[in-house]
Structures are given as structure tokens and as C-alpha cells.
C-alpha atoms as a PDB file:
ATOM      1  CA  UNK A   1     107.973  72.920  46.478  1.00  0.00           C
ATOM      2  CA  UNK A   2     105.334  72.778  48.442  1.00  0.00           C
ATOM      3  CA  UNK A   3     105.856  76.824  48.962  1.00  0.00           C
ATOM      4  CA  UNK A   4     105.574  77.932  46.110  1.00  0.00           C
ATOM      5  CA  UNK A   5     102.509  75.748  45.168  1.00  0.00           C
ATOM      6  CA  UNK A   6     101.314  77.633  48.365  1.00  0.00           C
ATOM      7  CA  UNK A   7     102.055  81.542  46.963  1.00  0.00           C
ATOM      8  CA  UNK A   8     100.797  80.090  43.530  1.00  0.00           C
ATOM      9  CA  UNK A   9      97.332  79.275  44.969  1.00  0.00           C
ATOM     10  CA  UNK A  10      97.363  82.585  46.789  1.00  0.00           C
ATOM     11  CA  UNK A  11      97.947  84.137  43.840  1.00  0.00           C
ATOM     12  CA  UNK A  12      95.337  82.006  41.420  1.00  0.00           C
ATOM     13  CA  UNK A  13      93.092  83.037  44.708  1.00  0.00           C
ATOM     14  CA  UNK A  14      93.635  86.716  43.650  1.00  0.00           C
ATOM     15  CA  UNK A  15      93.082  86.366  40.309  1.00  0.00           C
ATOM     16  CA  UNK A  16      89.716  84.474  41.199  1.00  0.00           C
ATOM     17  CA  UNK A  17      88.628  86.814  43.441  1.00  0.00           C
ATOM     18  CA  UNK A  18      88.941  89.465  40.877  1.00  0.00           C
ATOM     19  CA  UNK A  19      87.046  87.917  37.917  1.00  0.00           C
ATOM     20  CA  UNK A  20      84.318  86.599  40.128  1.00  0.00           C
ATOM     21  CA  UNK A  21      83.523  90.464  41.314  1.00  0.00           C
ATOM     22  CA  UNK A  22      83.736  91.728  37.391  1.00  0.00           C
ATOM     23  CA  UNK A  23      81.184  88.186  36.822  1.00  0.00           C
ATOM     24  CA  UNK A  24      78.999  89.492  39.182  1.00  0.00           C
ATOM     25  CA  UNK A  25      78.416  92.186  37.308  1.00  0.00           C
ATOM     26  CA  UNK A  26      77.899  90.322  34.063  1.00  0.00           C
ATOM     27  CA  UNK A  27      81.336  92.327  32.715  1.00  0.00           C
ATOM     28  CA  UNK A  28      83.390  89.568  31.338  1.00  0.00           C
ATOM     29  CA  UNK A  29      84.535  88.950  28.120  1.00  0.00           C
ATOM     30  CA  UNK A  30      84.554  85.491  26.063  1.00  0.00           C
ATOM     31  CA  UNK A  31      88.557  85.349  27.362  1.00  0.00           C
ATOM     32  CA  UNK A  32      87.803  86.048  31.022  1.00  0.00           C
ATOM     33  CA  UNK A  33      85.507  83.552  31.195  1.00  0.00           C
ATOM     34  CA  UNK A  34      87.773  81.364  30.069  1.00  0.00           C
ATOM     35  CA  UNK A  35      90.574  82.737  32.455  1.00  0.00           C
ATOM     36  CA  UNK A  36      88.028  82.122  35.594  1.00  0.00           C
ATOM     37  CA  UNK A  37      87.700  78.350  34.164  1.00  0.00           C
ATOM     38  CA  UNK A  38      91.382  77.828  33.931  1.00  0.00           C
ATOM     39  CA  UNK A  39      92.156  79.333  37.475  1.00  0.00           C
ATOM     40  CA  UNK A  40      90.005  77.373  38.930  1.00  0.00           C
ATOM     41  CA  UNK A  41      90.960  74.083  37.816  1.00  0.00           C
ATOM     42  CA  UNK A  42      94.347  75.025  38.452  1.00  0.00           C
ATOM     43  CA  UNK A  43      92.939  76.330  42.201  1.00  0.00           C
ATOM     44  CA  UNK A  44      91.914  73.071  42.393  1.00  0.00           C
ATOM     45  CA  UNK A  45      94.798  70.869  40.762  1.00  0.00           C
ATOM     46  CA  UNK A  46      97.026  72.857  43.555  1.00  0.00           C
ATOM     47  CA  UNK A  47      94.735  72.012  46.269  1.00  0.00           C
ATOM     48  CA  UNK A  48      94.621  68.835  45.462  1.00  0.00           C
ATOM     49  CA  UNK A  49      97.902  68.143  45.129  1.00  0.00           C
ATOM     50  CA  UNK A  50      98.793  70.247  48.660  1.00  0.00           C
ATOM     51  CA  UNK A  51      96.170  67.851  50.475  1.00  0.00           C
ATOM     52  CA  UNK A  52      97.428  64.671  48.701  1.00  0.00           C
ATOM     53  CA  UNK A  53     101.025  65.791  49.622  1.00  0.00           C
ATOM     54  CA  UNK A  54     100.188  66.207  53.401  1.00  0.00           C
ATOM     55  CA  UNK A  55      98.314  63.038  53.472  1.00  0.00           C
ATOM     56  CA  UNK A  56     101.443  61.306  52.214  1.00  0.00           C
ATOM     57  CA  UNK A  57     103.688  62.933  54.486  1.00  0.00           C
END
């Protein structure tokens, strides 16, 4: 589990990356912004949950 919470953070990372750079240029739509808000709470519901994980372990 912990793996694929891993390549699913890399990938939310991406996706991040990508919006922010388009933001930056004040080129997002109403539904990207809302994209970049749900990736990163989910960015950092998964990073959470990886540090809570190996704290427990």
C-alpha cells in the first residue's frame, strides 16, 4: 500500500507542478483552480498518511 500511495503522490506532484507553472502565468480556468486545490489536499492527505504510517511502524 504504502507504494502506491508513494507513485500516487509522485503523480499528484506532477500534476501540481504543472498547474502551478500555468498559475504563474495567471492562465487558469475556474476548474483548474479547483484541480490545484484538490491535489493539494490530496498531496497532503498522502503525506500525511505516509508520515503517520512510518511513525507507527
Amino acid at each position: 500500500m504504502k507504494e502506491l500511495l508513494v507513485k500516487q503522490l509522485e503523480r499528484l506532484d506532477r500534476v501540481n507542478e504543472r498547474l502551478l507553472k500555468k498559475a504563474e502565468n495567471n492562465e487558469l480556468t475556474e476548474l483548474e483552480v479547483e484541480t490545484l486545490e484538490v491535489v493539494n489536499n490530496a498531496i497532503d492527505d498522502i503525506s500525511y498518511t505516509l508520515m503517520t504510517t512510518k511513525a507507527e511502524e
